[in-house]
Protein backbone atom coordinates (compact mmCIF):
# COMPACT_ATOMS: atom_id res chain seq x y z
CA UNK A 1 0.00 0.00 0.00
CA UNK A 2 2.67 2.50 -0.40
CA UNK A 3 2.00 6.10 -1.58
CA UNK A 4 -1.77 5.62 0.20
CA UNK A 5 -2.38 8.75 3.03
CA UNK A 6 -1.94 7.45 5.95
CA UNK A 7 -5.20 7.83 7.60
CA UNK A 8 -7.59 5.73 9.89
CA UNK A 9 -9.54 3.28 8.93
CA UNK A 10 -11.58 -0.19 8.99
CA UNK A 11 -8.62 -1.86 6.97
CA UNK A 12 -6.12 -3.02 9.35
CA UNK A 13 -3.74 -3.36 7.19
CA UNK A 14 -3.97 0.63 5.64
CA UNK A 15 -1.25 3.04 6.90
CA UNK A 16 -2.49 4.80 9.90
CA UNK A 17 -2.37 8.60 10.42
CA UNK A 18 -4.22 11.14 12.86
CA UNK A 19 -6.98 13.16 10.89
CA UNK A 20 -4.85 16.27 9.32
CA UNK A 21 -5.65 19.90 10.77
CA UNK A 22 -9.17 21.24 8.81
CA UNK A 23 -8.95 23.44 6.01
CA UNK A 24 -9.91 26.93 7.44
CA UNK A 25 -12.94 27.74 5.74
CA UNK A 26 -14.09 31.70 5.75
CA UNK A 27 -17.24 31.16 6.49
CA UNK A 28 -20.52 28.49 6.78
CA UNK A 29 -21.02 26.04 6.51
CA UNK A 30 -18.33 24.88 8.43
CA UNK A 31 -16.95 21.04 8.14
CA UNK A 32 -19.14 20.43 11.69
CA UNK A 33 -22.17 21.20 10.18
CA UNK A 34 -21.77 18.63 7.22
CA UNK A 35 -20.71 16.26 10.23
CA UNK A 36 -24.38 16.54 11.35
CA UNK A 37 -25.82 15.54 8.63
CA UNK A 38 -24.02 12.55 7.82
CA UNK A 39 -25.21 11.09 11.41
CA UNK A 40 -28.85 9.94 10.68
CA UNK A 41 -27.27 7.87 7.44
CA UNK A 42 -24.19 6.57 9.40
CA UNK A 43 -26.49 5.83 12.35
CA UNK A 44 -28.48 3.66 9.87
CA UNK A 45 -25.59 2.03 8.44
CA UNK A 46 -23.96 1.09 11.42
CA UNK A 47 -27.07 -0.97 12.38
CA UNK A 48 -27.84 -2.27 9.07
CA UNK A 49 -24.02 -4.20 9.23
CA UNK A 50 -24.93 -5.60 12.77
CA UNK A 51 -26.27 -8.75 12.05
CA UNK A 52 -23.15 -9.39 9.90
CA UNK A 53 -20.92 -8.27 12.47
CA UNK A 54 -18.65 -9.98 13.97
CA UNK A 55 -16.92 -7.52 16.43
CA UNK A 56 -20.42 -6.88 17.99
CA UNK A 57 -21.20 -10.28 18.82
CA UNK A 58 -17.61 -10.59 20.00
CA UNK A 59 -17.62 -7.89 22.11
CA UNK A 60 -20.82 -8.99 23.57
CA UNK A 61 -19.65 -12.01 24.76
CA UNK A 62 -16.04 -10.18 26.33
CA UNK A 63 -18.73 -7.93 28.26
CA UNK A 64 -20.64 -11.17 29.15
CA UNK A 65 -17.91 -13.48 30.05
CA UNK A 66 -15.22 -10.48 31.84
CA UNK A 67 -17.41 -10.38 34.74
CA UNK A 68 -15.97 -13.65 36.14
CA UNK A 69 -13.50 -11.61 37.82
CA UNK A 70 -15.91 -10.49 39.85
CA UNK A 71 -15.05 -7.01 38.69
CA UNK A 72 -16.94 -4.86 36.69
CA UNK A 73 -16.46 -4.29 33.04
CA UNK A 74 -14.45 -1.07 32.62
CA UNK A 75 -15.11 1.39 30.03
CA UNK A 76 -12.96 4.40 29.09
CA UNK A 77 -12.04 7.17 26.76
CA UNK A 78 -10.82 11.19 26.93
CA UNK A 79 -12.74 13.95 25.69
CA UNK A 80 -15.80 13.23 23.36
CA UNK A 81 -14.94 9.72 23.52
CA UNK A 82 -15.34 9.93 27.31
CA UNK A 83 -18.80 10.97 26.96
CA UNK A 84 -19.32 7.83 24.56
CA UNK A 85 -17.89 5.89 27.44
CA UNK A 86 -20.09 7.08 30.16
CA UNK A 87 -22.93 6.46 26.95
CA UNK A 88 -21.98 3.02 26.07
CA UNK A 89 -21.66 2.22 29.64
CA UNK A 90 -25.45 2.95 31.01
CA UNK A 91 -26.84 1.39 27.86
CA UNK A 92 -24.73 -1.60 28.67
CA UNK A 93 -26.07 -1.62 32.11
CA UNK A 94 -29.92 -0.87 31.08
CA UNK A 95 -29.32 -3.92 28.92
CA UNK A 96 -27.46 -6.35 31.62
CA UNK A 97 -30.24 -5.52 33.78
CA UNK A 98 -33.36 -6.60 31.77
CA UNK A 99 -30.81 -9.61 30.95
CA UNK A 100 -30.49 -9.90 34.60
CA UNK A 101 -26.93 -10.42 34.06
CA UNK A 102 -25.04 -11.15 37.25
CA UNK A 103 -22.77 -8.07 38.67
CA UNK A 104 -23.88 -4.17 38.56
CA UNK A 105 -22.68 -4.14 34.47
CA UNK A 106 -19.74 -1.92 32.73
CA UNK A 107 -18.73 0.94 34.39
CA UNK A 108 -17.23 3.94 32.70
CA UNK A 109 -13.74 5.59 33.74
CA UNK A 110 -11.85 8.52 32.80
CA UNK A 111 -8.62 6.96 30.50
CA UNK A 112 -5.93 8.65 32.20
CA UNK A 113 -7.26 7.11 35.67
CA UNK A 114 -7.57 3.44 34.12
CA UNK A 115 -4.21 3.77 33.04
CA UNK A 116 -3.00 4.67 36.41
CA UNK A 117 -5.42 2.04 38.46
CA UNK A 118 -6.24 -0.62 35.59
CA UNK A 119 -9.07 -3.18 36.27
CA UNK A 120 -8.50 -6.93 35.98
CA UNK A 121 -11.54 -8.49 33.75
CA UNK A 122 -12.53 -6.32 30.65
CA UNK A 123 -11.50 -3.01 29.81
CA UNK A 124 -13.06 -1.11 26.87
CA UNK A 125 -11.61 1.85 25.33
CA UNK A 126 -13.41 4.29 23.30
CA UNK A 127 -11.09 6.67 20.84
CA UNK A 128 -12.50 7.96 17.67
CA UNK A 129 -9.10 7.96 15.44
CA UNK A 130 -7.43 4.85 17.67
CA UNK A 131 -4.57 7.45 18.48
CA UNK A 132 -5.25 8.73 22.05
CA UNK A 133 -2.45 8.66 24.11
CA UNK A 134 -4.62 7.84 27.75
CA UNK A 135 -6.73 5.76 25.80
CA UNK A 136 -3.99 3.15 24.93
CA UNK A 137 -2.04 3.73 27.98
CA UNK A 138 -5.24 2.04 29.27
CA UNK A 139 -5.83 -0.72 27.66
CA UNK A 140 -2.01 -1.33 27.53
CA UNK A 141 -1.55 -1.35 31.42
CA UNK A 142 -5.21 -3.48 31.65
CA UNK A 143 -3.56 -6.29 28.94
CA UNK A 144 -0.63 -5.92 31.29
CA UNK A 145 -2.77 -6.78 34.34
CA UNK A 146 -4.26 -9.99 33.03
CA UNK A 147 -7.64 -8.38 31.62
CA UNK A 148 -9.30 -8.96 28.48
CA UNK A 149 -9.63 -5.61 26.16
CA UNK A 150 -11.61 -4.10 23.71
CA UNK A 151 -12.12 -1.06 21.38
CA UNK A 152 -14.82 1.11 19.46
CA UNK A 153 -12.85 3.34 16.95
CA UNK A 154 -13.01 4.10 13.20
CA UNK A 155 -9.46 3.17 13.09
CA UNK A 156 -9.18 -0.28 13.39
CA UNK A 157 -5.46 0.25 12.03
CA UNK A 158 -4.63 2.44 14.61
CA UNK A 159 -2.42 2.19 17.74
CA UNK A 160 -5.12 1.62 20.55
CA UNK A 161 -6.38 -1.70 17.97
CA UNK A 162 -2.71 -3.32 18.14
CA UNK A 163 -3.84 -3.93 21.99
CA UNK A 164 -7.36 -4.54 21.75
CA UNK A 165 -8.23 -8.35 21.68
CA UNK A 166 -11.79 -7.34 19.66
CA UNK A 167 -11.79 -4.29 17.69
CA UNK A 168 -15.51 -3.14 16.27
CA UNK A 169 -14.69 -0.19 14.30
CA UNK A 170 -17.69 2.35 12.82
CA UNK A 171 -15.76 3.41 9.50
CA UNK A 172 -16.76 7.04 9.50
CA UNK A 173 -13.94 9.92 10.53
CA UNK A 174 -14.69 13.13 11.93
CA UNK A 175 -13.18 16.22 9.27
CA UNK A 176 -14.16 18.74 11.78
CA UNK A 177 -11.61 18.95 15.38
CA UNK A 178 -15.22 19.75 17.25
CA UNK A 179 -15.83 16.02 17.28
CA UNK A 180 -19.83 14.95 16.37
CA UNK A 181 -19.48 11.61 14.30
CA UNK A 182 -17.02 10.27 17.43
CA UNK A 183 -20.00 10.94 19.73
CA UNK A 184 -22.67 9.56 18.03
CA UNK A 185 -21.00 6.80 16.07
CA UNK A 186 -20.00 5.03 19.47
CA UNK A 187 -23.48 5.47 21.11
CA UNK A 188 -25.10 3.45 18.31
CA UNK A 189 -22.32 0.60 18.18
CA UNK A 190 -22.85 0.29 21.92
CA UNK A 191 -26.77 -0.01 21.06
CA UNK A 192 -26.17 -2.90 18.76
CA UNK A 193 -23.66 -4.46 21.45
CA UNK A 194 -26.21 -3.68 23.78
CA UNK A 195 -28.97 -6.07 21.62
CA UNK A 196 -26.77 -8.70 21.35
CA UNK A 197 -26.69 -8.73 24.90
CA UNK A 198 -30.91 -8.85 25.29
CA UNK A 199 -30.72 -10.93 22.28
CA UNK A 200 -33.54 -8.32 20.69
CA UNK A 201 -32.11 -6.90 17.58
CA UNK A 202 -33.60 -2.84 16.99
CA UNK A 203 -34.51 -1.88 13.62
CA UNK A 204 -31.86 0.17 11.61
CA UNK A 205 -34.66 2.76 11.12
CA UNK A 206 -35.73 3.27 14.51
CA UNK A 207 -31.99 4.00 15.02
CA UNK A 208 -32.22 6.30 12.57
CA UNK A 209 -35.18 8.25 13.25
CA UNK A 210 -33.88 10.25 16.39
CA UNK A 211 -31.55 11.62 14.57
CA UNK A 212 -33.41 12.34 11.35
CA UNK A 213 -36.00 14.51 14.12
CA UNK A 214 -32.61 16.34 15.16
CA UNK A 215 -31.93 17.65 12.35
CA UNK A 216 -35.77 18.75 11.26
CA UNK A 217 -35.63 20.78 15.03
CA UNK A 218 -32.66 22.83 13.13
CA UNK A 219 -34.89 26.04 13.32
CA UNK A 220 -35.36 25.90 17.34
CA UNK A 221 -31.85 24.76 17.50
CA UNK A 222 -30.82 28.07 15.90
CA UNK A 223 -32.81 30.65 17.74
CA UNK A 224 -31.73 28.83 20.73
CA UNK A 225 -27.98 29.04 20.17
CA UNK A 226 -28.38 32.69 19.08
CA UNK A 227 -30.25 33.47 22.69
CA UNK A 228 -27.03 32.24 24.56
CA UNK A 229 -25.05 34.21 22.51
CA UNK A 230 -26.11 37.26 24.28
CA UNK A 231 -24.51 35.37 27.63
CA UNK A 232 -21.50 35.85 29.52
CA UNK A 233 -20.80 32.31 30.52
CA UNK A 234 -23.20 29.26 30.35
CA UNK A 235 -24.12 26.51 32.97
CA UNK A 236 -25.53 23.30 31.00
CA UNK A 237 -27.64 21.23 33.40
CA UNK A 238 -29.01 17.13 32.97
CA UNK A 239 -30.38 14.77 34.86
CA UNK A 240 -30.14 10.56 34.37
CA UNK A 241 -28.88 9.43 30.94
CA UNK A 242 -29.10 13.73 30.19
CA UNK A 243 -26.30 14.06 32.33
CA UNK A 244 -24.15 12.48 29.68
CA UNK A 245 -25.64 14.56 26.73
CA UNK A 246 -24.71 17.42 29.38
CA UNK A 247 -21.37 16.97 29.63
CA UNK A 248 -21.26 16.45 26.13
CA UNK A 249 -23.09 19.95 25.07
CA UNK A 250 -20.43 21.66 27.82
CA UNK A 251 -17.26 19.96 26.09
CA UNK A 252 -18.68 21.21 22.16
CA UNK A 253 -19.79 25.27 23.69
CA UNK A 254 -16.36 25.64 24.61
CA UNK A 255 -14.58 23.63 21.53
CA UNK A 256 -16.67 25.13 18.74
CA UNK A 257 -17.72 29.04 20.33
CA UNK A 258 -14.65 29.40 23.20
CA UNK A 259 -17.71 30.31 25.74
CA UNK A 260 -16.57 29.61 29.58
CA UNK A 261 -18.86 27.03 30.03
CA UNK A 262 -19.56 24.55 32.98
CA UNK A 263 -21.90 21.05 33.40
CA UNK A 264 -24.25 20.82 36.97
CA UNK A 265 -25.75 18.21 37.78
CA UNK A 266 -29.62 18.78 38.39
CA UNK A 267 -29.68 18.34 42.31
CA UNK A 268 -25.98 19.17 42.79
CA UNK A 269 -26.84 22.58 41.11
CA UNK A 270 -29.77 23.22 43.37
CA UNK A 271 -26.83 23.33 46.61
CA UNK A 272 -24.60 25.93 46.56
CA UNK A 273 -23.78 26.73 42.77
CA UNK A 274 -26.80 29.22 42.43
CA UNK A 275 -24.75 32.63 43.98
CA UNK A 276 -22.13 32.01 41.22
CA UNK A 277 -24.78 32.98 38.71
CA UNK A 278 -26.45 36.15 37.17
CA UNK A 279 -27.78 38.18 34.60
CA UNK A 280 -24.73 37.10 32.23
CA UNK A 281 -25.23 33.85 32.75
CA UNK A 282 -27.16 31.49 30.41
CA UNK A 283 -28.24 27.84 31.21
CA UNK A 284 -29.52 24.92 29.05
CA UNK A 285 -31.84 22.25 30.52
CA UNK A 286 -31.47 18.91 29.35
CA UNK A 287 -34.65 16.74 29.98
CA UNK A 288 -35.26 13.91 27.89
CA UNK A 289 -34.71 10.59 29.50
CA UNK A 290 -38.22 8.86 30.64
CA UNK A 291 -37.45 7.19 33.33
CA UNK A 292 -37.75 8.67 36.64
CA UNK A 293 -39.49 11.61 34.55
CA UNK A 294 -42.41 12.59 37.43
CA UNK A 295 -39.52 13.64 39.96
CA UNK A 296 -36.96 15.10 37.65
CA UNK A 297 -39.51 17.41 35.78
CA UNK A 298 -40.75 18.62 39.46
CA UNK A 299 -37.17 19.27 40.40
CA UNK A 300 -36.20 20.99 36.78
CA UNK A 301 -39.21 23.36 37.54
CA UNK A 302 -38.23 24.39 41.05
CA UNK A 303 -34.21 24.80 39.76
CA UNK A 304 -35.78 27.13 36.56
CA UNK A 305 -37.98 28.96 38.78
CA UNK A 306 -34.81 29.76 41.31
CA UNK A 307 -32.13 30.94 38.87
CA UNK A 308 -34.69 33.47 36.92
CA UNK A 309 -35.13 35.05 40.34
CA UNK A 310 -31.24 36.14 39.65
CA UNK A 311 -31.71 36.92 36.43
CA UNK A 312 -30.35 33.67 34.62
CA UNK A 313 -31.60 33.31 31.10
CA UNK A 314 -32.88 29.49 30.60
CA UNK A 315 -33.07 27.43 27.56
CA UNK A 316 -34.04 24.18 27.43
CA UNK A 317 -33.72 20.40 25.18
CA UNK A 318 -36.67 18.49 26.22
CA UNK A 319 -38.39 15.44 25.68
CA UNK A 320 -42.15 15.82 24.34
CA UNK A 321 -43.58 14.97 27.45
CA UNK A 322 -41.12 17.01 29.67
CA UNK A 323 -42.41 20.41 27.10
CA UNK A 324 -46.14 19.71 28.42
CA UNK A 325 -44.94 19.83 31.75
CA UNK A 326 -42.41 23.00 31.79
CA UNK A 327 -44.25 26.28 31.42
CA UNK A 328 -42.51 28.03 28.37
CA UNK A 329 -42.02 31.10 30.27
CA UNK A 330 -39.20 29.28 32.28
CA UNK A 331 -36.86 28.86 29.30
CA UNK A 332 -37.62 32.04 27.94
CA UNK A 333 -34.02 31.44 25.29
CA UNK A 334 -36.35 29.27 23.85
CA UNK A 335 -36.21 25.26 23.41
CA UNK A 336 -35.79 22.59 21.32
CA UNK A 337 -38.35 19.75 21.52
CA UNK A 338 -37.35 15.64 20.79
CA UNK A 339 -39.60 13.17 20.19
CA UNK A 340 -40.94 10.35 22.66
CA UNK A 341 -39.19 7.45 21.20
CA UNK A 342 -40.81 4.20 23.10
CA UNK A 343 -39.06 1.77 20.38
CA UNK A 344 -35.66 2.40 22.31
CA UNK A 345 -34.52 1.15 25.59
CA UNK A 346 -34.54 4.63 27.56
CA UNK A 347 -30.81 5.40 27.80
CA UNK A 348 -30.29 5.12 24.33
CA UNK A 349 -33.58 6.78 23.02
CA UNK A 350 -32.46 9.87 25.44
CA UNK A 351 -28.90 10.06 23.85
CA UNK A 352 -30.32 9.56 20.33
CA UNK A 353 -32.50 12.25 20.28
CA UNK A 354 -30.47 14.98 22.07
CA UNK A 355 -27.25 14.82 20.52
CA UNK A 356 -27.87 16.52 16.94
CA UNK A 357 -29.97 19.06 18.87
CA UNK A 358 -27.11 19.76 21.53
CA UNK A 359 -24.58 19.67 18.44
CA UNK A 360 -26.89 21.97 16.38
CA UNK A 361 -27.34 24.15 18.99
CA UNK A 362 -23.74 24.79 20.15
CA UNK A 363 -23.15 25.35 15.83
CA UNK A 364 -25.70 28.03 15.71
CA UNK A 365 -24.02 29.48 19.08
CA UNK A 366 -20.56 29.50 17.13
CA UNK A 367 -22.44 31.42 14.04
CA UNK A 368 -23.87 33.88 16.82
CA UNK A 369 -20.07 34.47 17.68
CA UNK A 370 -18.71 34.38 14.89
CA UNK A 371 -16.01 31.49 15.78
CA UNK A 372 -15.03 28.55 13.69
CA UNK A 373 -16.10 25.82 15.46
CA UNK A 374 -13.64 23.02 13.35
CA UNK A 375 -9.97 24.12 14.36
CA UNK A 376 -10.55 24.33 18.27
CA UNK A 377 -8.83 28.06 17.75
CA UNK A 378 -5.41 26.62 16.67
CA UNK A 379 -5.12 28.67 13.92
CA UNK A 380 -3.94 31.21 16.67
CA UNK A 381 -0.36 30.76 17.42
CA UNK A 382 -1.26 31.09 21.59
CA UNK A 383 -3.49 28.05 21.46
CA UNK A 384 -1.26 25.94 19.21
CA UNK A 385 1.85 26.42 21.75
CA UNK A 386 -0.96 25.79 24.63
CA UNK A 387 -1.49 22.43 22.39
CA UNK A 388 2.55 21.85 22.25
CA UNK A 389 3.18 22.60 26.21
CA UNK A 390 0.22 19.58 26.81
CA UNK A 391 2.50 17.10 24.89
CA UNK A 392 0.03 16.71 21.93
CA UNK A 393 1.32 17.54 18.34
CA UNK A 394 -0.34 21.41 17.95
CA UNK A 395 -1.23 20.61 14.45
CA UNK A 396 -3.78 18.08 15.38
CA UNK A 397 -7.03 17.51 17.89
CA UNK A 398 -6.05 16.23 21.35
CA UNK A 399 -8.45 14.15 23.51
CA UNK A 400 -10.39 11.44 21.51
């Protein structure tokens, strides 16, 4: 294969190479944006290949058979992938409990931890190009330890899949350095992993559709983002499986639009946080995730009700069902509105339908700002020696 680009992918035998810095574009629509709206197709694809596959039923069984150590199936990743991580990790455990699966299920970890305090049983790693430094680190000093490893990657010729004993690798790359693709891509392969486990395959389409409803909520997306431009900083709130898609929507404001941004917990915001904020401060609600709904709508009201007596600005993602029960005049930035989506097990219907909104959102933020959202600001010679000085090349994306 000589003279090919190095570059990853699903051949393991193609030269491998970290994703080249993105051409600066001028203007929209930025590389991110045409991210987006490859998800609902990839999303598709990835389940369409899953009956063929056999990484997923492989990994499966590692994630069924690992717990014999009597430890708990670790799964880890940096950055976006970390967020995938704590994704594929509470669909894993939805599923082992309707299995009824002995042991509490996977548990995700931050990389750079698992690498210091490895696991014995199964470790999973989660790194979009295969090239993260913590990432492999992890799964290196697991192997070391006696444990069984895995990876979800689209390069399966990369570095992290030379110590991974199952590699299941979704074959799409992110252009754009404000990852989107490595975010969803891993949330649907742990879906399919997820019905191997239950043994109750999930329609291609229905995997589909979430993401097909993000994208036609594009409008609300955009006069949402454009409300927290007028904001100082932003506080991003979730609650169960939200929390993820929280922590998610914090990590892209600050990538893509440079906004000082930081993720609360629902409850944990409610005790003590609230004198940190004002009238430059913007929050986002996250509120899709039907379980538990009752109790965390009740407590999303009382925490909206508090901060607009300080003058916060609220916007909100919500489920269908959370909308009927939140007033509109508490998210007066306006809100985006997913679909009820009873086909999927609850964690993944949650993350399904709020990441292109949360990606969306934090695009049309970027527009407001006028940032580009695809370089992560390294076409500024401060930020690419801030890259060099934390040991990552500066002419490519750190993290996942």
């Amino acid at each position: 294969m000589s003279g090919l680009e190095p570059r990853p992918s699903c051949d393991p035998d193609y030269p491998w190479g970290p994703a080249p810095m993105p051409p600066l574009r001028s203007g929209p629509p930025y590389l991110m944006a045409e991210a987006i709206e490859r998800e609902p197709g990839l999303a598709e694809r990835l389940a369409s290949q899953a009956a063929t596959s056999d990484a997923v039923v492989a990994l499966a069984e590692l994630l069924r058979t690992g717990t014999a150590s009597g430890w708990p199936p670790a799964v880890v990743g940096c950055g976006t992938s970390e967020h995938a991580a704590l994704a594929a990790a509470a669909i894993w455990r939805d599923a082992w409990r309707t299995a009824g699966l002995p042991g509490s299920g996977p548990l995700a970890r931050q990389a750079f931890e698992g690498a210091l305090d490895p696991w014995p049983g199964v470790t999973v790693g989660i790194s979009h190009e295969g090239g993260t430094r913590a990432t492999i680190d992890a799964l290196r000093a697991a192997r070391a330890g006696g444990a069984r490893t895995a990876l979800i990657t689209a390069g399966a010729n990369s570095p992290a899949a030379t110590v991974a004993n199952v590699c299941l690798c979704t074959g799409e790359v992110d252009r754009s350095w404000c990852h989107t693709i490595a975010y969803v891509a891993p949330i649907v392969a742990a879906t399919l992993v997820a019905d191997q486990l239950l043994g109750q395959p999930t329609a291609p389409a229905a995997i589909r559709a979430p993401l097909e409803a993000g994208l036609a909520a594009s409008d609300a997306a955009r006069a949402l983002g454009r409300e927290l431009a007028t904001s100082r900083t932003l506080v991003v709130v979730g609650t169960g499986s939200d929390r993820i898609a929280g922590r998610e929507m914090t990590l892209k404001i600050e990538e893509a639009a440079y906004v000082p941004t930081a993720y609360r917990d629902l409850e944990t915001m409610l005790h003590g946080h609230i004198p940190s904020l004002d009238v430059g401060t913007g929050l986002v609600l996250l509120l899709s995730d039907r379980d538990g709904r009752a109790t965390r709508v009740a407590r999303a009201r009382q925490l909206l009700t508090a901060v607009s007596r300080v003058g916060v600005r609220c916007g909100a993602i919500l489920s269908a069902a959370a909308d009927d029960e939140i007033p509109a005049g508490l998210t007066p930035a306006g809100r985006v509105v997913v679909p009820e989506l009873t086909d999927l097990r609850a964690p993944t219907a949650a993350l399904l339908a709020t990441a292109i909104p949360l990606q969306l959102t934090t695009y049309q933020l970027a527009l407001a700002l006028g940032t580009n959202p695809d370089a992560l600001r390294r076409e500024f010679t401060p930020y690419r020696a801030a890259a060099e000085v934390s040991g990552d090349d500066p002419t490519r994306r750190p993290g996942s």
